[in-house]
Protein backbone atom coordinates (compact mmCIF):
# COMPACT_ATOMS: atom_id res chain seq x y z
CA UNK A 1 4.93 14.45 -19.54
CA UNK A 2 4.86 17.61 -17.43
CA UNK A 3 7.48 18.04 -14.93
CA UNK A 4 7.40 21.09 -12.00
CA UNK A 5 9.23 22.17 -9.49
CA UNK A 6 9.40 23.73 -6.65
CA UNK A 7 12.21 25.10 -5.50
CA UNK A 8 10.52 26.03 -1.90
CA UNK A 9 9.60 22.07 -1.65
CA UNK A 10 12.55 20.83 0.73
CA UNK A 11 13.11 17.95 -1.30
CA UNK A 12 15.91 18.25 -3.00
CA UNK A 13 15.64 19.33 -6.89
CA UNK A 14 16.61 15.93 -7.93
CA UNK A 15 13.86 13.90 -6.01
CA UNK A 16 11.18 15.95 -6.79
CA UNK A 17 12.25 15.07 -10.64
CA UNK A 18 12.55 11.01 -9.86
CA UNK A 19 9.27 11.30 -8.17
CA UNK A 20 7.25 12.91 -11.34
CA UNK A 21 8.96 10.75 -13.64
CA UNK A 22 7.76 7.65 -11.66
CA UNK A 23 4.20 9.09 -10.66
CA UNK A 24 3.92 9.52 -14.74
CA UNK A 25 5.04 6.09 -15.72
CA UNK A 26 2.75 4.75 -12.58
CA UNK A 27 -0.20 6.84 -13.67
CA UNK A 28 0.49 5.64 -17.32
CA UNK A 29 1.25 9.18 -18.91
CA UNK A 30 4.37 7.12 -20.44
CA UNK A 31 4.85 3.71 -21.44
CA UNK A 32 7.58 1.78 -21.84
CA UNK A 33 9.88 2.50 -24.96
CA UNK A 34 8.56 6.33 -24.66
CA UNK A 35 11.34 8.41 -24.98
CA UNK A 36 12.68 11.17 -22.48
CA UNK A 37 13.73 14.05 -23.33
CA UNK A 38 17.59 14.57 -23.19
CA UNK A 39 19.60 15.92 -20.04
CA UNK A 40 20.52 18.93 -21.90
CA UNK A 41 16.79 19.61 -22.82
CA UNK A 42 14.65 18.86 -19.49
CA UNK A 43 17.48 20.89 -17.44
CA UNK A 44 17.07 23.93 -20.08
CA UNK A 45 13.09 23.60 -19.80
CA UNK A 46 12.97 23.61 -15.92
CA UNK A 47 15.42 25.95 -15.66
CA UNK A 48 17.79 23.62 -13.58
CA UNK A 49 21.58 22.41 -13.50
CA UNK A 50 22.06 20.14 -15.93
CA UNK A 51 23.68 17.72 -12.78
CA UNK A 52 20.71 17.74 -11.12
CA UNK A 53 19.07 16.29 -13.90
CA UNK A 54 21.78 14.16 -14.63
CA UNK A 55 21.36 12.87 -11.09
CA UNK A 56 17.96 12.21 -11.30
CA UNK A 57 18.56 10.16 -14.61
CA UNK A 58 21.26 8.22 -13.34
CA UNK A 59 19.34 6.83 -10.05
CA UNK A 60 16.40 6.31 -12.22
CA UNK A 61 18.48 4.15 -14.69
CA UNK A 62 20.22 2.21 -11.15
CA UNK A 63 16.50 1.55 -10.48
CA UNK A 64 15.37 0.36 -14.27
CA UNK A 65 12.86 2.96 -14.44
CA UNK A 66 14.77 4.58 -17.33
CA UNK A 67 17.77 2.94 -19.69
CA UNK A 68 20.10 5.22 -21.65
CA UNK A 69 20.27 3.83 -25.06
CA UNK A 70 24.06 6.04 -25.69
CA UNK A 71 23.47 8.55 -28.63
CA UNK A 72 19.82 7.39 -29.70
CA UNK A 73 18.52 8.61 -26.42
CA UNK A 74 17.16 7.80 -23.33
CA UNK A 75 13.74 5.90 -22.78
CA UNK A 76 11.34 4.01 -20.32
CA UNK A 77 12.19 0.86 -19.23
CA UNK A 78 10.23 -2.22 -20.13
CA UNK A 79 9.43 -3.12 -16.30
CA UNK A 80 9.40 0.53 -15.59
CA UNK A 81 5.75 0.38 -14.00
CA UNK A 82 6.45 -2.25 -11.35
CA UNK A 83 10.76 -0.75 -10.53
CA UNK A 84 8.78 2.67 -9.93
CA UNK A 85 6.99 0.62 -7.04
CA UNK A 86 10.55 0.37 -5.21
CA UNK A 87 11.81 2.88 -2.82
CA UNK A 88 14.92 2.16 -1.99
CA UNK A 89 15.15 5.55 0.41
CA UNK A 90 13.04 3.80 2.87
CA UNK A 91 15.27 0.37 2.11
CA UNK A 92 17.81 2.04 3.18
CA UNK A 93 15.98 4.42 6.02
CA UNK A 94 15.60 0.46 7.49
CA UNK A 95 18.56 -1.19 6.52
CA UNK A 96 20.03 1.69 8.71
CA UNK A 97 17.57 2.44 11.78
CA UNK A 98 18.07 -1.77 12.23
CA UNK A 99 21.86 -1.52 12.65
CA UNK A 100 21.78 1.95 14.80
CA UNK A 101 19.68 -0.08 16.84
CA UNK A 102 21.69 -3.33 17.50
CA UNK A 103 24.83 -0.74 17.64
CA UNK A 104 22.99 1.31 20.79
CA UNK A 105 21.88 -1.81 22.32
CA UNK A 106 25.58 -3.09 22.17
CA UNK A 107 26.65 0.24 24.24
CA UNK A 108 27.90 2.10 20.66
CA UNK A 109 27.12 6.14 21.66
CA UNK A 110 25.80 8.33 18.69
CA UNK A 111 29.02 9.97 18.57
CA UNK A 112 30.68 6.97 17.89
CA UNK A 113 27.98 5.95 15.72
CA UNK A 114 28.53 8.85 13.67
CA UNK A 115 32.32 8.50 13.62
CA UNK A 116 32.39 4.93 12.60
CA UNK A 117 29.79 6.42 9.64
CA UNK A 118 32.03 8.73 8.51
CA UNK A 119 34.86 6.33 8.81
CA UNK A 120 32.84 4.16 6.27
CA UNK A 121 32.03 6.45 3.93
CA UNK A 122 35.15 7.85 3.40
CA UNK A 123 36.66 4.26 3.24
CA UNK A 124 38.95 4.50 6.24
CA UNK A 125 39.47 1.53 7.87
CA UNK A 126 40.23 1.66 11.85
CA UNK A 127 43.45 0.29 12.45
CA UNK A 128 44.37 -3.11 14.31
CA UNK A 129 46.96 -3.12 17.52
CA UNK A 130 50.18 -2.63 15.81
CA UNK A 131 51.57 -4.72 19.24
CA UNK A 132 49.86 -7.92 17.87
């Protein structure tokens, strides 16, 4: 398996590694059980943070296109062919572009939108009347 990057590509590092990983097991360049080579190793040979590739691993394991087997390694998954099939980006992209909708129809503005967002994210929770 050959992985390249480009670091003038405006996808972020970590992407463009998920997205050769799964065009190889898709294309059948590795099967399941193959092994990968190690965080420490594929960061070294593409000459990136060692994060970035950890990154990339760890959202490829969340979508069982990879499974870390501890010390022995880490390796295709069995049903690695069909998970690479999933993008969960453009889950996501819809699960999200649904719910700005309803919110603009209700009245929400952007601003708010984005506030409420943020709100979320962080895990701050908006306050009920205290004069209840």
């Amino acid at each position: 398996m050959e992985i390249t990057i480009d670091i003038e590509d405006p996808v972020p590092l970590f992407a463009q590694v998920i997205e050769q990983i799964k065009r190889a097991v898709s294309a059948d360049r590795i099967q399941p059980g193959d092994s990968l080579p190690s965080i420490r190793q594929l960061a070294n040979d593409l000459q990136l943070n060692s994060k970035t590739i950890a990154k990339a691993y760890r959202l490829l394991e969340r979508d069982s296109v990879i499974q870390s087997k501890g010390y022995r390694g880490t390796f295709v998954h069995p049903q690695a062919k069909a998970n690479s099939k999933v993008d969960l980006s453009e889950w996501v992209f819809d699960q999200l572009d649904a719910t700005i909708e309803t919110l603009r129809l209700s009245g929400i503005t952007d601003s708010e939108i984005r506030i409420a967002f943020s709100d979320v994210l962080a895990g701050r929770k908006i306050q009920g009347n205290k004069n209840d």
